[in-house]
C-alpha atoms as a PDB file:
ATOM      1  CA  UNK A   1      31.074 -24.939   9.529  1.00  0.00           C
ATOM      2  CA  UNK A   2      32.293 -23.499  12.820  1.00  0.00           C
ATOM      3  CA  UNK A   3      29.736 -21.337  14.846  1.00  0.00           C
ATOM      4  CA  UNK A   4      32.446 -18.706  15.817  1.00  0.00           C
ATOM      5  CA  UNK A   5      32.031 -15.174  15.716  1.00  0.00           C
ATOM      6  CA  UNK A   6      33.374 -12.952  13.730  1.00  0.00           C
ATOM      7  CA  UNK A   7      35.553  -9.991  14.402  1.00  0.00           C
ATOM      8  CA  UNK A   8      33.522  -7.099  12.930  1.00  0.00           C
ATOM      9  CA  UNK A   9      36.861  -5.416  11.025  1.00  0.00           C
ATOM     10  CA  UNK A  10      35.878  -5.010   7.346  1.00  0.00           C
ATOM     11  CA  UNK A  11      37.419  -3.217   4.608  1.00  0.00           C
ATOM     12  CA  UNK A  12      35.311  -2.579   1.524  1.00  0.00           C
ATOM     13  CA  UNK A  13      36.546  -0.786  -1.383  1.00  0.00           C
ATOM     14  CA  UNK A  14      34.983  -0.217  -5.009  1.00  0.00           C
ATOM     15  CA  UNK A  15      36.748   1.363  -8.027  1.00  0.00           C
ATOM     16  CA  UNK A  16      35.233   2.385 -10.565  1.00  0.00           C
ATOM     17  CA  UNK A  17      37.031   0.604 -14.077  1.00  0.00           C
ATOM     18  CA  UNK A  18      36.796   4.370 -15.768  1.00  0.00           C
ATOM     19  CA  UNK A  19      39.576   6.775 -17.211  1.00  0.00           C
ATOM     20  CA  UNK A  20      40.800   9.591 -15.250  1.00  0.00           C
ATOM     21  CA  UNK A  21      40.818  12.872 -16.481  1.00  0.00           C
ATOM     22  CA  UNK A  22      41.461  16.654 -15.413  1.00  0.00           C
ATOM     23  CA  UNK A  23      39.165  18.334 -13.302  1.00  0.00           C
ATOM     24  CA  UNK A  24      36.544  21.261 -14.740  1.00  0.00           C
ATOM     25  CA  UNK A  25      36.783  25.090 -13.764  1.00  0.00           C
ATOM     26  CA  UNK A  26      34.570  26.620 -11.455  1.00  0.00           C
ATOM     27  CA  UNK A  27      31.271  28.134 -12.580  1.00  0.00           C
ATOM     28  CA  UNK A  28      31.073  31.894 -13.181  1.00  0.00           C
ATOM     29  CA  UNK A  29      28.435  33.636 -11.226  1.00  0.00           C
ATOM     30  CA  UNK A  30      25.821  35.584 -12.493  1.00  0.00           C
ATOM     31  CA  UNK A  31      23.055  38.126 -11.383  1.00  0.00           C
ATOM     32  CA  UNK A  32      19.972  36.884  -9.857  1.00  0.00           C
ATOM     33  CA  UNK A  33      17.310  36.467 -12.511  1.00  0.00           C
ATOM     34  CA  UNK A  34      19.386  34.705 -14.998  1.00  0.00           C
ATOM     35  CA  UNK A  35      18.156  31.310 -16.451  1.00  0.00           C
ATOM     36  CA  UNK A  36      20.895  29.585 -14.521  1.00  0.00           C
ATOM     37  CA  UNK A  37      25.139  30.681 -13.975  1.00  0.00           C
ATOM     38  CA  UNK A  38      27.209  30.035 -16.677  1.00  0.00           C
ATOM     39  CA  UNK A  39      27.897  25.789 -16.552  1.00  0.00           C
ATOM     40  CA  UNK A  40      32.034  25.001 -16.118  1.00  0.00           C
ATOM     41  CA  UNK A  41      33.469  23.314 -18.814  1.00  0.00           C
ATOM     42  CA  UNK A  42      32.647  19.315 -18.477  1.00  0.00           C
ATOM     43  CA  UNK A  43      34.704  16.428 -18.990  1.00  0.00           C
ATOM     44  CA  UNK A  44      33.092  14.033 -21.621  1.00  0.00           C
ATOM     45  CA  UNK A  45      33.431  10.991 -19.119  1.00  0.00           C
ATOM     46  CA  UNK A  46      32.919  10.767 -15.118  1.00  0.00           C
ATOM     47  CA  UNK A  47      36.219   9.962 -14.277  1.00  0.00           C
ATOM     48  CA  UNK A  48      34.586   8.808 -10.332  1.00  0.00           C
ATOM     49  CA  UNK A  49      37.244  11.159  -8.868  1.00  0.00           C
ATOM     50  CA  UNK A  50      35.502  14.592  -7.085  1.00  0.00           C
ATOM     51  CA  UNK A  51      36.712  18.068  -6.742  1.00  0.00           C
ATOM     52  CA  UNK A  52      38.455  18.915  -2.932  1.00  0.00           C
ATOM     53  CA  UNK A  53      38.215  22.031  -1.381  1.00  0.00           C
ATOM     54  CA  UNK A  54      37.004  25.451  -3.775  1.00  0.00           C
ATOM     55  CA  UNK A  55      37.026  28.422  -1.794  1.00  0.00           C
ATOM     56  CA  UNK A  56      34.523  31.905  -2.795  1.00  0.00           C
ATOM     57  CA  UNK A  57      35.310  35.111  -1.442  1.00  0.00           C
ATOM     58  CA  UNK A  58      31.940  37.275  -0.704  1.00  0.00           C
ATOM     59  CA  UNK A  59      33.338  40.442  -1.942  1.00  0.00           C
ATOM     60  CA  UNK A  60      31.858  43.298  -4.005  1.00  0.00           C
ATOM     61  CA  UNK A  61      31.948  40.647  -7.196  1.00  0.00           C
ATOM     62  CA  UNK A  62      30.282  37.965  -5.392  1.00  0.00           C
ATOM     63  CA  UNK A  63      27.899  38.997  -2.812  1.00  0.00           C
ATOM     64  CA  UNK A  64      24.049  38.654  -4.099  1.00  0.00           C
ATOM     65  CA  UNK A  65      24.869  37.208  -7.191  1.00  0.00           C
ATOM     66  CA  UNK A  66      23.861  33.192  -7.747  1.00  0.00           C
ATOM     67  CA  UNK A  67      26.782  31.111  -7.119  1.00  0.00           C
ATOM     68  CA  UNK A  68      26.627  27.946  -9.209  1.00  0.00           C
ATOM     69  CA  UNK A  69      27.049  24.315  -6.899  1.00  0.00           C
ATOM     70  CA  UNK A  70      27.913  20.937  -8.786  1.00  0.00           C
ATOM     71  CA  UNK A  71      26.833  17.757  -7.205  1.00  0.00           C
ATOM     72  CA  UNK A  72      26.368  14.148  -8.509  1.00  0.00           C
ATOM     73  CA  UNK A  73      25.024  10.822  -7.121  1.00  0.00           C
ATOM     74  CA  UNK A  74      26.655   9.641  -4.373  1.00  0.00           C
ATOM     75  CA  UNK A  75      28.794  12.967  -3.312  1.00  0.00           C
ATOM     76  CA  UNK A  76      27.957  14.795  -0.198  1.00  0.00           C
ATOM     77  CA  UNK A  77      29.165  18.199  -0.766  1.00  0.00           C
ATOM     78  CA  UNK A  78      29.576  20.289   2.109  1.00  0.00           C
ATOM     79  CA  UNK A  79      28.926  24.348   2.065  1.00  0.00           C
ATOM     80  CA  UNK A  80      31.289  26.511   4.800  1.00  0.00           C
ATOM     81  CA  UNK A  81      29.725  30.067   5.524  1.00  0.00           C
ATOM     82  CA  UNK A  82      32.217  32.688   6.996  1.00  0.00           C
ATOM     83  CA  UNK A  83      28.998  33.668   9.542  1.00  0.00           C
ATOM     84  CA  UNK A  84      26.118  31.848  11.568  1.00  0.00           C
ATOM     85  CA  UNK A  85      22.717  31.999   9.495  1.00  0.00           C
ATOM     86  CA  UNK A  86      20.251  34.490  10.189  1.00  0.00           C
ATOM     87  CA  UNK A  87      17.334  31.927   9.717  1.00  0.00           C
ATOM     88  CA  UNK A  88      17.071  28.649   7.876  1.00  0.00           C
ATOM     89  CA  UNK A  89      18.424  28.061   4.866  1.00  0.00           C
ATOM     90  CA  UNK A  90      15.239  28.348   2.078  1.00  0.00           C
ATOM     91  CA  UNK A  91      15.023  25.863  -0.535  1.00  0.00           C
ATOM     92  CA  UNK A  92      11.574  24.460  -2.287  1.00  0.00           C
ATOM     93  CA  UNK A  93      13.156  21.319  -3.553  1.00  0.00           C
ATOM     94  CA  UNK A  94      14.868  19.875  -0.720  1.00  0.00           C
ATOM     95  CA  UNK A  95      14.149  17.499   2.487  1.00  0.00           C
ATOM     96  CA  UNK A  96      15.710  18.537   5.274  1.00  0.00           C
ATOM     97  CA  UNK A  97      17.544  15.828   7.332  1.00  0.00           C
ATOM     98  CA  UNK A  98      17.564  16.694  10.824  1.00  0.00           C
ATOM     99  CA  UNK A  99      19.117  13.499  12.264  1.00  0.00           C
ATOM    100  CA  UNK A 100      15.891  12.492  14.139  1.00  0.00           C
ATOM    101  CA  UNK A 101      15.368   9.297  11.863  1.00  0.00           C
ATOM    102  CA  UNK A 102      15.677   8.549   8.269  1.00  0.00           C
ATOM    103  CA  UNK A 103      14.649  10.506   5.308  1.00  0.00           C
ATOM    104  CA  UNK A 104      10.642  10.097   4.922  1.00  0.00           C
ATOM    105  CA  UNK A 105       9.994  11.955   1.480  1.00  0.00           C
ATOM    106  CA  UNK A 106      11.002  10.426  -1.793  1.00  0.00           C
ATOM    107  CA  UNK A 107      10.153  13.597  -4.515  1.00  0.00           C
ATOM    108  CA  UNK A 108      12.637  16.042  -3.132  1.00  0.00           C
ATOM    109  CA  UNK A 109      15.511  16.503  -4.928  1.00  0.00           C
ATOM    110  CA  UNK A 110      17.970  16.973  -2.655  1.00  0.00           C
ATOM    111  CA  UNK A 111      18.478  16.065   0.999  1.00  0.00           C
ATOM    112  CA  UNK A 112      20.416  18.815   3.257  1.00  0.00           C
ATOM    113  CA  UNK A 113      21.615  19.133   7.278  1.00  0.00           C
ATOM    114  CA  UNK A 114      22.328  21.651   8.972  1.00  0.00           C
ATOM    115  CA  UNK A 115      22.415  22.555  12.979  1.00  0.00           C
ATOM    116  CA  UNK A 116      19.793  24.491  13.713  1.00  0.00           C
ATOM    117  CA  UNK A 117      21.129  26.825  15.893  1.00  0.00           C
ATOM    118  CA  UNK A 118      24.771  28.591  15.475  1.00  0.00           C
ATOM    119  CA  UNK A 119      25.193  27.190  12.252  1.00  0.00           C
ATOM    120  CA  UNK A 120      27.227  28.358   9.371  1.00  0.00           C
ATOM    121  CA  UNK A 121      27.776  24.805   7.753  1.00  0.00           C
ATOM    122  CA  UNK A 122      25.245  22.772   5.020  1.00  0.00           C
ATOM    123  CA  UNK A 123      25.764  19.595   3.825  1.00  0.00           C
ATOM    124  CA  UNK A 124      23.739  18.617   0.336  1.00  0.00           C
ATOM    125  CA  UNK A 125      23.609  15.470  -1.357  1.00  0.00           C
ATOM    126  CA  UNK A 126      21.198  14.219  -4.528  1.00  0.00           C
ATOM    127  CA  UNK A 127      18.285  12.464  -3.094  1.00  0.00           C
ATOM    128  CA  UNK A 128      19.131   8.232  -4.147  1.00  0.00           C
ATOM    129  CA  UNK A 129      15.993   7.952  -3.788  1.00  0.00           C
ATOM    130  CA  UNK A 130      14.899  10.497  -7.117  1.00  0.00           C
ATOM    131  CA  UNK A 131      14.637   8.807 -10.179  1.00  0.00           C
ATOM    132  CA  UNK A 132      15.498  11.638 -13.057  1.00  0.00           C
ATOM    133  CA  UNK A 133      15.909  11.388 -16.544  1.00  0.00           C
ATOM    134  CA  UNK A 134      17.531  14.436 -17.226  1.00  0.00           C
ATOM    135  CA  UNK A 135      20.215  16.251 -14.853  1.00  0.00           C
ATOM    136  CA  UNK A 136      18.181  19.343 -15.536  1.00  0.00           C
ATOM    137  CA  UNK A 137      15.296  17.943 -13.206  1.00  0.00           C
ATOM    138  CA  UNK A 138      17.696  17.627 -10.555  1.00  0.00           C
ATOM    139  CA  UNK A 139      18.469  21.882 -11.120  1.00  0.00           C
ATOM    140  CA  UNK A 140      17.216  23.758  -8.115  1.00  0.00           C
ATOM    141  CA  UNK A 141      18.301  26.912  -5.828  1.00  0.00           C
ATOM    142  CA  UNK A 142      19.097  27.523  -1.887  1.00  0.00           C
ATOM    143  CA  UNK A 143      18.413  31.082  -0.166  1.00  0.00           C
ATOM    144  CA  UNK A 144      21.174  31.129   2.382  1.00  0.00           C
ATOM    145  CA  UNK A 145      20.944  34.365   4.764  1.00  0.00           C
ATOM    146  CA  UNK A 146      23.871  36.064   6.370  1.00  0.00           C
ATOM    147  CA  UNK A 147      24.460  38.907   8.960  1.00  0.00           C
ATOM    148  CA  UNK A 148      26.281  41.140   6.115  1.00  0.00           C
ATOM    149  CA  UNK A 149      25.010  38.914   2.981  1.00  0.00           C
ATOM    150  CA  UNK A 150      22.635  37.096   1.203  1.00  0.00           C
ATOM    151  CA  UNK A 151      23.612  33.779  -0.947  1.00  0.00           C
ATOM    152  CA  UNK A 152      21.504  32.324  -3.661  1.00  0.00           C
ATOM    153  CA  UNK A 153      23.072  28.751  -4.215  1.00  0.00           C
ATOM    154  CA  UNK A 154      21.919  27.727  -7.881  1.00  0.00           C
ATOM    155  CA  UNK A 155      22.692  23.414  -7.152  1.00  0.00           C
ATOM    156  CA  UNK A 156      22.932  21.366 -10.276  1.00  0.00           C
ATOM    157  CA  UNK A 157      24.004  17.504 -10.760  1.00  0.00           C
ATOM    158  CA  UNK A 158      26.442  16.393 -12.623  1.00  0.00           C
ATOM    159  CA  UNK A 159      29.426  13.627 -13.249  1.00  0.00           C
ATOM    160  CA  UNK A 160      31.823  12.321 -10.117  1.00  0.00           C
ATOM    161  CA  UNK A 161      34.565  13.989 -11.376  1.00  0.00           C
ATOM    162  CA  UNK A 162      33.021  17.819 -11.537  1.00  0.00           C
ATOM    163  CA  UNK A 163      31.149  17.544  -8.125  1.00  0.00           C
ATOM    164  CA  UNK A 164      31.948  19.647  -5.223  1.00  0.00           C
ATOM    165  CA  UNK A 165      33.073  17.796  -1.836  1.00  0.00           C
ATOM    166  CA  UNK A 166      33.326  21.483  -0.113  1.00  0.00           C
ATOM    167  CA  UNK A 167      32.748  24.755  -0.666  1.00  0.00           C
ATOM    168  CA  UNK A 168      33.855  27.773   1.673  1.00  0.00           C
ATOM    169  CA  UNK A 169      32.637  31.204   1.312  1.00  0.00           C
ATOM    170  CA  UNK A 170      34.702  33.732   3.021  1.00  0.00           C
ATOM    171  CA  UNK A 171      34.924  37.486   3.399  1.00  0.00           C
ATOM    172  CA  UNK A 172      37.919  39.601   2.021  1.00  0.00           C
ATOM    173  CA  UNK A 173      39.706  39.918   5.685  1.00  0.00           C
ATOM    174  CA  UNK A 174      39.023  36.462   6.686  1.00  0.00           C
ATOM    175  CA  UNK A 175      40.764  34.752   3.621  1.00  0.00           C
ATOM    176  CA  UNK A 176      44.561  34.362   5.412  1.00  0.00           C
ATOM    177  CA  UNK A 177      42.879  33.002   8.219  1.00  0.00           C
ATOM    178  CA  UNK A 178      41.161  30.132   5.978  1.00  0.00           C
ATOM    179  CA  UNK A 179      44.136  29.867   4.443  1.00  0.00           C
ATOM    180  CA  UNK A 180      46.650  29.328   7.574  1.00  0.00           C
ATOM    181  CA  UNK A 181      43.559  26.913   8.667  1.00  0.00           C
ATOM    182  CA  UNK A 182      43.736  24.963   5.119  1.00  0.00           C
ATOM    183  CA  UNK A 183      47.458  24.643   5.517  1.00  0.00           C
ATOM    184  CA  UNK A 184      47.075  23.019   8.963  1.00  0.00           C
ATOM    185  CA  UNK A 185      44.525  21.000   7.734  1.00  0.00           C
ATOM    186  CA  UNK A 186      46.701  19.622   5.463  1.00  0.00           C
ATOM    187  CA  UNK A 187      49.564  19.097   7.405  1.00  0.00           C
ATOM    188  CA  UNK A 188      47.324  17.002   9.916  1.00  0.00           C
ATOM    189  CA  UNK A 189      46.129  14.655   7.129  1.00  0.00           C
ATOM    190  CA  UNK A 190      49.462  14.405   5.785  1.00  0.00           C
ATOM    191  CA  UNK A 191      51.117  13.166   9.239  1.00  0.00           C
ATOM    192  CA  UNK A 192      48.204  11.258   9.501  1.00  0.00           C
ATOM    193  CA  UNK A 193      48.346   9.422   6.220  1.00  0.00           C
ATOM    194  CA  UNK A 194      52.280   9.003   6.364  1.00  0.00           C
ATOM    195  CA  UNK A 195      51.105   6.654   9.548  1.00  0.00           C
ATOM    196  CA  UNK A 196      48.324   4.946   8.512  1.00  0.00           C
ATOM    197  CA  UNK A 197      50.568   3.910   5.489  1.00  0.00           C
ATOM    198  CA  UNK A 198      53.722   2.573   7.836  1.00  0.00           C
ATOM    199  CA  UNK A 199      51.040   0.072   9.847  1.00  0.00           C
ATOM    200  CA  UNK A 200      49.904  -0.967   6.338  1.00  0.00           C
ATOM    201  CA  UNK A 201      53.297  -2.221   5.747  1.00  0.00           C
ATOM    202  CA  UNK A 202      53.908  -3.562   9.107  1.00  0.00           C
ATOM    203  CA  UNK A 203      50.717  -5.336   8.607  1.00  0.00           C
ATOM    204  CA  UNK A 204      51.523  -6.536   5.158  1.00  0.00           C
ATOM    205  CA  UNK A 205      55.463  -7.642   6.301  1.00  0.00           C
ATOM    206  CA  UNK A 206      53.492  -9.699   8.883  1.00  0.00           C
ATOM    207  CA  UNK A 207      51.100 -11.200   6.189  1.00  0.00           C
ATOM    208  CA  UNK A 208      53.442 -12.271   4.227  1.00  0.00           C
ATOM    209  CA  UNK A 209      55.388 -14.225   6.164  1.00  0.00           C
ATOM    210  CA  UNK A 210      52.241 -16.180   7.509  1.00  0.00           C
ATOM    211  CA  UNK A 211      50.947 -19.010   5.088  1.00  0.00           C
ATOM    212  CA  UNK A 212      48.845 -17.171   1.995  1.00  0.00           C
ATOM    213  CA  UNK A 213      47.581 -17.708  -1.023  1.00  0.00           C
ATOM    214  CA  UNK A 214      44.884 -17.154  -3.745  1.00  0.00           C
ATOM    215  CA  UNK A 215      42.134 -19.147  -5.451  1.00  0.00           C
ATOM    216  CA  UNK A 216      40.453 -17.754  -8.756  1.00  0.00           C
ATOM    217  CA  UNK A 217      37.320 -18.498  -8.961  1.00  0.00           C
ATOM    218  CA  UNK A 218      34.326 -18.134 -11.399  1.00  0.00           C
ATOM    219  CA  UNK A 219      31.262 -17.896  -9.051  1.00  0.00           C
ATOM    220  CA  UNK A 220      28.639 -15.875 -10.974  1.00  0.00           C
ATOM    221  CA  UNK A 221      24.983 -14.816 -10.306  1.00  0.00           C
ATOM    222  CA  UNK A 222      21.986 -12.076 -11.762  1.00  0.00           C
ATOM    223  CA  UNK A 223      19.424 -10.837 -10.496  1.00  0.00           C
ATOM    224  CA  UNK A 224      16.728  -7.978 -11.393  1.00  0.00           C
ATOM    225  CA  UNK A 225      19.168  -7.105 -14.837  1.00  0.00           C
ATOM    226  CA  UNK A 226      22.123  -6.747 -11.553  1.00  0.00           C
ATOM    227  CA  UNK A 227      25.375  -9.495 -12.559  1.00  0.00           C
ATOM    228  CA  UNK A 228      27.496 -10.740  -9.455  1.00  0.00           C
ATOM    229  CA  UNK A 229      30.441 -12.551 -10.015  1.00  0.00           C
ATOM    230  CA  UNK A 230      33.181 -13.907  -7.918  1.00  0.00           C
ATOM    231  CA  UNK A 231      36.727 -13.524  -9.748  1.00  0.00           C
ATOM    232  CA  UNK A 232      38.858 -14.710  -6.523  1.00  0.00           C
ATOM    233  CA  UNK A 233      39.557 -15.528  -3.071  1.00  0.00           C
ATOM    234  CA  UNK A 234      43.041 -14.551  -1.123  1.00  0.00           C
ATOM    235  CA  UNK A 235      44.115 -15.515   2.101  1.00  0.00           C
ATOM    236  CA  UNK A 236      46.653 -14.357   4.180  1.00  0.00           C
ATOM    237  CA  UNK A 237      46.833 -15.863   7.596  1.00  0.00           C
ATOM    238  CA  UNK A 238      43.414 -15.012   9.083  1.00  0.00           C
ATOM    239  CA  UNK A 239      42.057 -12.315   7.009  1.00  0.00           C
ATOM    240  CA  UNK A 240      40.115 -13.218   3.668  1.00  0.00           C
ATOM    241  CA  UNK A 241      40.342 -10.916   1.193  1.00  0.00           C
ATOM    242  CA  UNK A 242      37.167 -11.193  -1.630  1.00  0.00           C
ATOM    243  CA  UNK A 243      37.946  -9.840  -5.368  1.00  0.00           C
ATOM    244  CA  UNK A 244      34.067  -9.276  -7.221  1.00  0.00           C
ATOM    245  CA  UNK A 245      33.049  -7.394 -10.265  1.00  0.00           C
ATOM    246  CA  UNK A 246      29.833  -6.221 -10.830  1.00  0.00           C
ATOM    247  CA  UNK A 247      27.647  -4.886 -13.523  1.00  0.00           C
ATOM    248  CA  UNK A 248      24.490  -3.535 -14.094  1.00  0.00           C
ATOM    249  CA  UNK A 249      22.605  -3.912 -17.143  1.00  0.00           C
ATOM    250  CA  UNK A 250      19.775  -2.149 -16.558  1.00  0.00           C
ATOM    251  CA  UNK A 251      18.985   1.583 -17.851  1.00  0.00           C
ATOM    252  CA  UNK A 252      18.377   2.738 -14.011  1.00  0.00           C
ATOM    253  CA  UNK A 253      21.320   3.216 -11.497  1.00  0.00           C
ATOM    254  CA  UNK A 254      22.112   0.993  -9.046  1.00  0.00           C
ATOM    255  CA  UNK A 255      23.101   2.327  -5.953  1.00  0.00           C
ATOM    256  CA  UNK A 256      25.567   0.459  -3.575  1.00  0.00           C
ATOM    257  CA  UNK A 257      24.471   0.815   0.154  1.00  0.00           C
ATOM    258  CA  UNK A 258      26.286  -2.063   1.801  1.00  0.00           C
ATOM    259  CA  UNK A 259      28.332  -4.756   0.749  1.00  0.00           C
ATOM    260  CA  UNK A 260      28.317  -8.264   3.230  1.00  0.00           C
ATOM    261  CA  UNK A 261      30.195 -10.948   3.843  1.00  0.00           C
ATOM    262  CA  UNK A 262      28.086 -13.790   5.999  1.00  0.00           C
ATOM    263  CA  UNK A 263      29.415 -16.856   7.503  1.00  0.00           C
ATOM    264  CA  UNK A 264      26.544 -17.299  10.342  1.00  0.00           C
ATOM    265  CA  UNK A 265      26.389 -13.845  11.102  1.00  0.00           C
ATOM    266  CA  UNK A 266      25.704 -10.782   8.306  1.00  0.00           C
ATOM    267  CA  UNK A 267      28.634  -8.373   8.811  1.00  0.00           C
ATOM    268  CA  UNK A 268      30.392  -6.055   6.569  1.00  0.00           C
ATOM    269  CA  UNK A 269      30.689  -2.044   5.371  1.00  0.00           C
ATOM    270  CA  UNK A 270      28.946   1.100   4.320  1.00  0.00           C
ATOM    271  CA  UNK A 271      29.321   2.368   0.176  1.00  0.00           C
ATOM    272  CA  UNK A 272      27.651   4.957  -1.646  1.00  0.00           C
ATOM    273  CA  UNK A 273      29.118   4.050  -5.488  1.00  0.00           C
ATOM    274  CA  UNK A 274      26.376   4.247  -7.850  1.00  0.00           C
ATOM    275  CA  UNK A 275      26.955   1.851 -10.929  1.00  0.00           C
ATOM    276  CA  UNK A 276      25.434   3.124 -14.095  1.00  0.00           C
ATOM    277  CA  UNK A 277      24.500   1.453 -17.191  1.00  0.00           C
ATOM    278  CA  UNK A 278      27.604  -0.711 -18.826  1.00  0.00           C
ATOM    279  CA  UNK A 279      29.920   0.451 -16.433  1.00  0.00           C
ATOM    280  CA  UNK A 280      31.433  -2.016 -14.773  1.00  0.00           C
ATOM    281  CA  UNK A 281      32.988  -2.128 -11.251  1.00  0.00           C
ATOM    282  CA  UNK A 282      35.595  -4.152  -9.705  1.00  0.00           C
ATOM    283  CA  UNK A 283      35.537  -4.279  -5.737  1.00  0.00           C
ATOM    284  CA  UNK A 284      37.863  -5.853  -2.770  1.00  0.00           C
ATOM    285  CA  UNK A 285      35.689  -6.877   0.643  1.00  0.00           C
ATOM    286  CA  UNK A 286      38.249  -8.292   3.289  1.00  0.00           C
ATOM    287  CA  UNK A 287      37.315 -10.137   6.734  1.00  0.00           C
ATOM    288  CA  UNK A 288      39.250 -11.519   9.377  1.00  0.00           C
ATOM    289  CA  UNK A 289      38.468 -14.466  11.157  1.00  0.00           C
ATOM    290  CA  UNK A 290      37.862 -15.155  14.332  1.00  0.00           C
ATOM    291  CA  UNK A 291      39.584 -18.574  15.854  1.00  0.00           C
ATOM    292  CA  UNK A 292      38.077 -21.605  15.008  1.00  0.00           C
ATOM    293  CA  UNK A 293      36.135 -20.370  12.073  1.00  0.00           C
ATOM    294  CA  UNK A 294      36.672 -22.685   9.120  1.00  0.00           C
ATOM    295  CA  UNK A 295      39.219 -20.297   6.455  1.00  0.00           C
ATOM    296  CA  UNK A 296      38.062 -22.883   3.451  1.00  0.00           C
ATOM    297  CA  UNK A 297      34.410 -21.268   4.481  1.00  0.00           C
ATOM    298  CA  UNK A 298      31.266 -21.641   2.862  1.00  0.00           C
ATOM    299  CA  UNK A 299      30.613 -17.615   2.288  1.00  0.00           C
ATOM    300  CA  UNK A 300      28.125 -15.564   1.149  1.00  0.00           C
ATOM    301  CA  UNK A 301      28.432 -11.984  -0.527  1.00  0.00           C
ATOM    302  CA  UNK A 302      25.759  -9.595  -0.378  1.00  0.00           C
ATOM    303  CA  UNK A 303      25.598  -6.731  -2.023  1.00  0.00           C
ATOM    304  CA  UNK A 304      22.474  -4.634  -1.419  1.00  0.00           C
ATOM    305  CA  UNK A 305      20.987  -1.192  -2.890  1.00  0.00           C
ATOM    306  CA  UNK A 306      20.171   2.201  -1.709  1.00  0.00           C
ATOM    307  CA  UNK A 307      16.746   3.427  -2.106  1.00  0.00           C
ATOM    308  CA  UNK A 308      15.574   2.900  -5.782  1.00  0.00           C
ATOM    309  CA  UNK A 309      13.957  -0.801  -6.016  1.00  0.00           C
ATOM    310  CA  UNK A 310      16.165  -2.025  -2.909  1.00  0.00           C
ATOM    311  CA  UNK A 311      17.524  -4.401  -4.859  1.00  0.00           C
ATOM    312  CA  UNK A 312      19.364  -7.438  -3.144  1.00  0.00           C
ATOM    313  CA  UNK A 313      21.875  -9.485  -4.662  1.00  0.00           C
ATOM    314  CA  UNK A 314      23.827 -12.378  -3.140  1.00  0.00           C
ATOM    315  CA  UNK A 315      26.419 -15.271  -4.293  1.00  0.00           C
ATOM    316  CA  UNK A 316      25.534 -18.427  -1.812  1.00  0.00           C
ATOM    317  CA  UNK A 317      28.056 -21.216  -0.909  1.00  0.00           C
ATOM    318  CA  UNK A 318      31.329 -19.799  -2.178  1.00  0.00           C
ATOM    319  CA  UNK A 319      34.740 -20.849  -0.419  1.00  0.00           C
ATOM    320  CA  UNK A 320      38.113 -21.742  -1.098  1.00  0.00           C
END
């Protein structure tokens, strides 16, 4: 096995083998003092897809009341303020993340960032960490003080496809700004994606027309109630491309933090999908060699978990 390095250019993606479906309504608010605000209509099965932007205008309607956040495992949603905060944001159940090291506490909740000075922007996300049985444990509220309003944010967990990713609140005279900003937003992504697809091609033309191939393969492993199998191996040129599926039959979530490829040297990418009970998951980990490393390998692929048990599991001596 050659000792070469390797070039540290990994692509890791997991989909979720689930049915897609449409996306629920916002919440109603209600006055403070209620149980909780009225819940938007669910859909029966997470489809692993979130919700984009929603946008809440602080008007006569909305200002005080309890406006109703949806989160779920493995979803950082992000809140947008139309003002700086007065003081810190106020909430009982959460751990604040301030950037100074990792996380210490493992009860709260929910973890949340947000500058401490000049800020108007809060970033939540379900603590991995939590072990609940019931999404109404993970129910809690954040004070959030303005200049010219007060917001109680009522936070509840839920499936994938009903989460938040952002939320802006504006005020009634601010609302074509955030909309001329949205629109520029969007035409930045879009010239940005219409790019990143043309080098995909150009990179795939020049795949192609190196040698390629694929291998199927059956390499399987379990660990901790956690299955790992190998279904196959694809080459084009240089870069290795690794097809995987993985399921967890155990009753508590397993939480993807990383997933590895090692050949000497442990490299490979970030994740945050959370694999529940029979629910399958297919993934796709690609590497690209460095010269002189052996393409026929031996490989290993790691995948490990996120808070929880830590749980590590790994498929040893797999190749082409």
């Amino acid at each position: 096995m050659s000792g070469g390095k390797w070039r540290r250019r990994v692509l890791a993606v997991l989909v979720a083998s689930l049915p897609c479906l449409a996306p629920a309504k916002d919440p109603d608010a209600v006055k403070p003092g209620s149980a909780r605000p009225a819940s938007a209509a669910r859909p029966t099965v997470d489809s692993g897809a979130p919700q984009g932007t929603r946008e809440i205008v602080l008007d006569e309607h909305a200002n005080g009341k309890v406006i109703g956040i949806r989160t779920a495992r493995g979803v950082a949603t992000t809140v947008e303020f139309p003002e700086t905060f007065v003081e810190n944001p106020v909430c009982g159940d959460c751990e604040v993340d301030d950037g100074a090291g990792p996380p210490t506490g493992n009860d709260a909740l929910y973890r949340i960032q947000y500058p401490e000075h000049d800020g108007r922007f809060l970033t939540l996300f379900p603590n991995p960490s939590r072990r609940a049985r019931e999404r109404s444990e993970m129910d809690t509220s954040i004070l959030v003080r303005l200049a010219h309003a007060a917001v109680t944010l009522f936070v509840e967990q839920g499936d994938r496809a009903s989460a938040d990713t952002r939320v802006v609140f504006t005020y009634p005279n601010h609302a074509g700004e955030t909309e001329y900003i949205r629109a520029e937003r969007q035409r930045i992504e879009k010239e940005a994606d219409d790019r990143v697809k043309r080098e995909v091609r150009a990179r795939m033309h020049l795949a192609l027309r190196a040698p390629h191939g694929c291998v199927a393969k059956s390499d399987r492993t379990r660990s901790d109630d956690i299955v790992l199998e190998l279904k196959e191996i694809c080459y084009f040129d240089r870069d290795v491309y690794f097809t995987f599926f993985v399921e967890n039959r155990g009753r508590d979530p397993f939480d993807v933090k990383s997933v590895l490829v090692d050949k000497g040297k442990s490299d490979g990418q970030e994740d945050s999908e959370t694999i529940d009970y029979t629910k399958p998951v297919t993934g796709i980990i690609g590497v690209q060699l460095a010269p002189g490393d052996a393409l026929r390998g031996p490989y290993t692929l790691t995948i490990q978990e996120r808070g929880g048990k830590e749980r590590v599991i790994s498929l040893r001596n797999v190749g082409l």
